[in-house]
C-alpha atoms as a PDB file:
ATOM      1  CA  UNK A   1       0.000   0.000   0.000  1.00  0.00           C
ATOM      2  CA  UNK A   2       1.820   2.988  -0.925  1.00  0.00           C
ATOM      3  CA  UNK A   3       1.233   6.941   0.988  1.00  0.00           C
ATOM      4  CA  UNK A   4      -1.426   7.616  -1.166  1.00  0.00           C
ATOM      5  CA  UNK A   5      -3.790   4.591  -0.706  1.00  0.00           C
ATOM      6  CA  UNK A   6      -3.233   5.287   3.100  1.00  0.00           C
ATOM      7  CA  UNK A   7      -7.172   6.343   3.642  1.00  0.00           C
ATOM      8  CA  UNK A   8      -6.225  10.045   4.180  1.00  0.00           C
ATOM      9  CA  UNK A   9      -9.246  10.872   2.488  1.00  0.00           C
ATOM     10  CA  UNK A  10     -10.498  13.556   5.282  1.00  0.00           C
ATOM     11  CA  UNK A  11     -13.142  16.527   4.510  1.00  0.00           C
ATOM     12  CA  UNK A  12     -10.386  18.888   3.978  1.00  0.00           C
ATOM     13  CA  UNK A  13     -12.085  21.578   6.137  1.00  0.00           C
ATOM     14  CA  UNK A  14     -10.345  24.225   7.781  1.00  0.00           C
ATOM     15  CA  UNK A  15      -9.844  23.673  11.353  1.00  0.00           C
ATOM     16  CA  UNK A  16     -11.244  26.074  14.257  1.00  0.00           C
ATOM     17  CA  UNK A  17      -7.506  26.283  15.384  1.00  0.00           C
ATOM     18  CA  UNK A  18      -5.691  27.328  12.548  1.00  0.00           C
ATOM     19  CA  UNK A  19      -5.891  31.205  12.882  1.00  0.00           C
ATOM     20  CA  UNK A  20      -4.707  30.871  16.814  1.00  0.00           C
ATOM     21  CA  UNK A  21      -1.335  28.945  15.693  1.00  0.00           C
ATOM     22  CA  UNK A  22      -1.190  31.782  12.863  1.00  0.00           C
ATOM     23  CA  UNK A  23      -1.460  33.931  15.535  1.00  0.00           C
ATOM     24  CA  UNK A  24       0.943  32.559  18.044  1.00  0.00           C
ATOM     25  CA  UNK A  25       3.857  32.068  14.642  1.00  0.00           C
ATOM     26  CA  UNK A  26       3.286  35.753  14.154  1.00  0.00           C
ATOM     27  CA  UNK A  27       3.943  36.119  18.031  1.00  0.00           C
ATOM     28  CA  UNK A  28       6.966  34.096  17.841  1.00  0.00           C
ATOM     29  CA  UNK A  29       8.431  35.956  15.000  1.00  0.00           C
ATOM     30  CA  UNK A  30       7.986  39.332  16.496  1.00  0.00           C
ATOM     31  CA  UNK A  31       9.346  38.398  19.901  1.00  0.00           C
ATOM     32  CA  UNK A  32      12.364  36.759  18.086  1.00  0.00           C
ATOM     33  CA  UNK A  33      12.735  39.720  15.797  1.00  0.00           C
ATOM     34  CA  UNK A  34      12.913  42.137  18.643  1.00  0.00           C
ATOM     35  CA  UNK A  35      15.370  39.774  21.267  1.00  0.00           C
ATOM     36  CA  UNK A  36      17.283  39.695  18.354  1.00  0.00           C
ATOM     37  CA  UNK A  37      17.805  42.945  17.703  1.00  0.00           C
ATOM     38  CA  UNK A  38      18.926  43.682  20.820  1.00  0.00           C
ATOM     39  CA  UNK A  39      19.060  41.008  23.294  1.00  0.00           C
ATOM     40  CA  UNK A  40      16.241  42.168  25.380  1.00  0.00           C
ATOM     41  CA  UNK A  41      12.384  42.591  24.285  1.00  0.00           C
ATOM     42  CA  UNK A  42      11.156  46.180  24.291  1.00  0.00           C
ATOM     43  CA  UNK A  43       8.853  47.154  21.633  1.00  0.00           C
ATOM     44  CA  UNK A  44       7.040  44.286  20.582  1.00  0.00           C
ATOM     45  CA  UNK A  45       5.333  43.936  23.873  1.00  0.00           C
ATOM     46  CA  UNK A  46       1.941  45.812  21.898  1.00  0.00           C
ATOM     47  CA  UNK A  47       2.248  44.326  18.818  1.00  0.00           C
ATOM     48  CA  UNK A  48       1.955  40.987  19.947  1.00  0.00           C
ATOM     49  CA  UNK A  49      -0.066  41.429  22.883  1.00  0.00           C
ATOM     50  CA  UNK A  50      -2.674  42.947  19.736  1.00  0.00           C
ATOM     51  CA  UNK A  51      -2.017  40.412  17.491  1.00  0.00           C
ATOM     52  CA  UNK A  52      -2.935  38.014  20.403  1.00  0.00           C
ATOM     53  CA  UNK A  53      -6.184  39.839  21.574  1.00  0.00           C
ATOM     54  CA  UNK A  54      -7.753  40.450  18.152  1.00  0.00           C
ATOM     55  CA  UNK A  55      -5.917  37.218  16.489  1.00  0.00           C
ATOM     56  CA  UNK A  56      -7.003  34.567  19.045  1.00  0.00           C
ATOM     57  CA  UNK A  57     -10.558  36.645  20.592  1.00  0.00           C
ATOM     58  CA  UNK A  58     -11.869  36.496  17.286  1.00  0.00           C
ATOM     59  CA  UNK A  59     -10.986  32.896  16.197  1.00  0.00           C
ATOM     60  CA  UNK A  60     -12.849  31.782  20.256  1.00  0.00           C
ATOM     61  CA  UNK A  61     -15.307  34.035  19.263  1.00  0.00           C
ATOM     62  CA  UNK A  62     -15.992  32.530  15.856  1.00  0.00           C
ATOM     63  CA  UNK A  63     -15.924  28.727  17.464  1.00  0.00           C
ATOM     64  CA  UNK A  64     -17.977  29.407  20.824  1.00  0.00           C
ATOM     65  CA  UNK A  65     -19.421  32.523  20.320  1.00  0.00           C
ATOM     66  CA  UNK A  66     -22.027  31.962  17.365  1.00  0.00           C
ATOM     67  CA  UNK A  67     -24.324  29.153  17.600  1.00  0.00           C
END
């Protein structure tokens, strides 16, 4: 049975989750951008902090929040 025979036939849907890990690589990148820089994190405190907020409140929001 080779990889594609493998029954990875799934619906190919988006998952609920996807836009919080987007979120938290975006995080990641800015933190590492700024202790890189200068070995100490000062100015992407707000950026991520809104990235977080809007990024992750809005993807909970869009899972629990509408029924």
């Amino acid at each position: 049975m080779s990889m594609m025979d493998c029954g990875c036939s799934g619906t190919g849907g988006k998952k609920w989750w996807y836009g919080i890990a987007v979120m938290l690589l975006i995080s990641v990148f800015l933190l590492g951008m700024d202790f890189m820089m200068n070995g100490r994190i000062t100015w992407s405190v707000w950026p991520v902090a809104a990235v977080l907020f809007f990024g992750v409140g809005f993807s909970l929001l869009n899972k629990f929040g509408r029924e």
